[in-house]
C-alpha atoms as a PDB file:
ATOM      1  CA  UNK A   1      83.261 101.013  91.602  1.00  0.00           C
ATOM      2  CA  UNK A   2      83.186 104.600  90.829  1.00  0.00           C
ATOM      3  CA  UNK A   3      84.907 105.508  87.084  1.00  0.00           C
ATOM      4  CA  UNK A   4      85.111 108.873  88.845  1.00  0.00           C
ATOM      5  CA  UNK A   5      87.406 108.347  91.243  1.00  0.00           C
ATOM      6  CA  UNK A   6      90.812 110.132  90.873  1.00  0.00           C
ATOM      7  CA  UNK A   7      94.199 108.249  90.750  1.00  0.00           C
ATOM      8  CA  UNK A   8      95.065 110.139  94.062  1.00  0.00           C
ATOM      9  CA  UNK A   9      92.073 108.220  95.671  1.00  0.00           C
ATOM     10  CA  UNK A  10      92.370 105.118  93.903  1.00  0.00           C
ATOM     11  CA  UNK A  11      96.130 105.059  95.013  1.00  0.00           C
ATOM     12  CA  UNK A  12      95.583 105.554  98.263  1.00  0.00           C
ATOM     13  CA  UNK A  13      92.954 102.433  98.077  1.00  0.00           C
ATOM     14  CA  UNK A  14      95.518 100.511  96.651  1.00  0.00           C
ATOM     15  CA  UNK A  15      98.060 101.694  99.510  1.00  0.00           C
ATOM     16  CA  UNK A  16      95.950 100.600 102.095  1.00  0.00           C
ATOM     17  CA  UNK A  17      95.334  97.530 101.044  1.00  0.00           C
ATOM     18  CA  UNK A  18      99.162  96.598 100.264  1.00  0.00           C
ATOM     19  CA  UNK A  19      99.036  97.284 104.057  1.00  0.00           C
ATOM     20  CA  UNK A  20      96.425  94.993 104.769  1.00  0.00           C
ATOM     21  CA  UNK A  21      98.099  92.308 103.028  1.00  0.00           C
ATOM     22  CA  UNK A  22     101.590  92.954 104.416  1.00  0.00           C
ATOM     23  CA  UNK A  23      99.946  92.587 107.816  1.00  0.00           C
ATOM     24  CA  UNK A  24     101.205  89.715 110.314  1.00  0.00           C
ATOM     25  CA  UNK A  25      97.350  89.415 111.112  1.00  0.00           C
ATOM     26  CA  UNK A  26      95.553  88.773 107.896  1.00  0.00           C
ATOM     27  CA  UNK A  27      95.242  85.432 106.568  1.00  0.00           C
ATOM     28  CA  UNK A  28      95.071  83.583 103.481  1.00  0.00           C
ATOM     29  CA  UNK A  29      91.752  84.257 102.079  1.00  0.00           C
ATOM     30  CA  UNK A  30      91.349  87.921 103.219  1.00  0.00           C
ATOM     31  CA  UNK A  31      95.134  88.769 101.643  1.00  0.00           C
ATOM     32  CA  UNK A  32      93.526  86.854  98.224  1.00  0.00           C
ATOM     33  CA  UNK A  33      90.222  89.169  98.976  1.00  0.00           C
ATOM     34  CA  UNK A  34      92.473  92.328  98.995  1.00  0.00           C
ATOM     35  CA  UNK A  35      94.469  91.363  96.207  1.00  0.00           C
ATOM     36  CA  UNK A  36      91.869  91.166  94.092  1.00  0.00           C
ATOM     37  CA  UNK A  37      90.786  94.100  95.468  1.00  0.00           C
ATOM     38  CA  UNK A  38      93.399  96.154  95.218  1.00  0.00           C
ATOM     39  CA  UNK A  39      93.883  94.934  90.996  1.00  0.00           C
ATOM     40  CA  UNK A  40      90.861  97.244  90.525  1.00  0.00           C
ATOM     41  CA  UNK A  41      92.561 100.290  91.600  1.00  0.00           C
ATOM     42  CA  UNK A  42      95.228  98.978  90.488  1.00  0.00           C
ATOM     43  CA  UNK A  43      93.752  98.928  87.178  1.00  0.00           C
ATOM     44  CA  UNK A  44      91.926 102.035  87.498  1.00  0.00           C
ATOM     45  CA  UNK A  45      95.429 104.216  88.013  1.00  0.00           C
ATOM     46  CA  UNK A  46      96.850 102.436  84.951  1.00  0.00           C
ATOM     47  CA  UNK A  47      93.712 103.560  83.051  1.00  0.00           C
ATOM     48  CA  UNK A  48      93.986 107.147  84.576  1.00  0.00           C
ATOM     49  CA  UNK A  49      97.825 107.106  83.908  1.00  0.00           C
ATOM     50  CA  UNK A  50      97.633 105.975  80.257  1.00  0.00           C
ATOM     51  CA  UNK A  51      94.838 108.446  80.096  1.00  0.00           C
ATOM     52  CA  UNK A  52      97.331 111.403  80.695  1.00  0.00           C
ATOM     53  CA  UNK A  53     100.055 109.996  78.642  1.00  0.00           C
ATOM     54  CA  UNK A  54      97.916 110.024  75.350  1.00  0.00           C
ATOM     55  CA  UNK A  55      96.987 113.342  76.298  1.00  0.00           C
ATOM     56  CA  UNK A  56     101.123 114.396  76.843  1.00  0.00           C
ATOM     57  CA  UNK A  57     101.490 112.469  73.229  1.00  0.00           C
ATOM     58  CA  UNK A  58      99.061 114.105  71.858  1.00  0.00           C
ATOM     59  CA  UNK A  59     100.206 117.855  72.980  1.00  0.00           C
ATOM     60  CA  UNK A  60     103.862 116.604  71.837  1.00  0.00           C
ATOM     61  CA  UNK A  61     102.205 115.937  68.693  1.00  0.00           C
ATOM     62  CA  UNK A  62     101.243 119.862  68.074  1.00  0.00           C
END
């Protein structure tokens, strides 16, 4: 996975999937395939997002 990516894209990763999973049509093992899925962009936004808050503390700091 790219460290690169941007929360917008990673976000919108993690969107689509929720939507996969929601869907009447997927079953079991691909909503457990997407899940797991979408916890690395999941996890990637949280990294982004904590990212930017240190950087906000940090500024408050000054």
């Amino acid at each position: 996975m790219n460290e690169k990516m941007s929360f917008e894209e990673a976000l919108k990763k993690l969107n689509k999937l929720a939507e996969k999973i929601k869907s009447s049509n997927t079953n079991l093992e691909e909503s457990i395939a997407y899940y797991e899925e979408g916890m690395k962009y999941y996890n990637i936004c949280n990294e982004i997002l904590s990212q930017a808050n240190q950087k906000i503390e940090t500024f408050d700091a000054d």
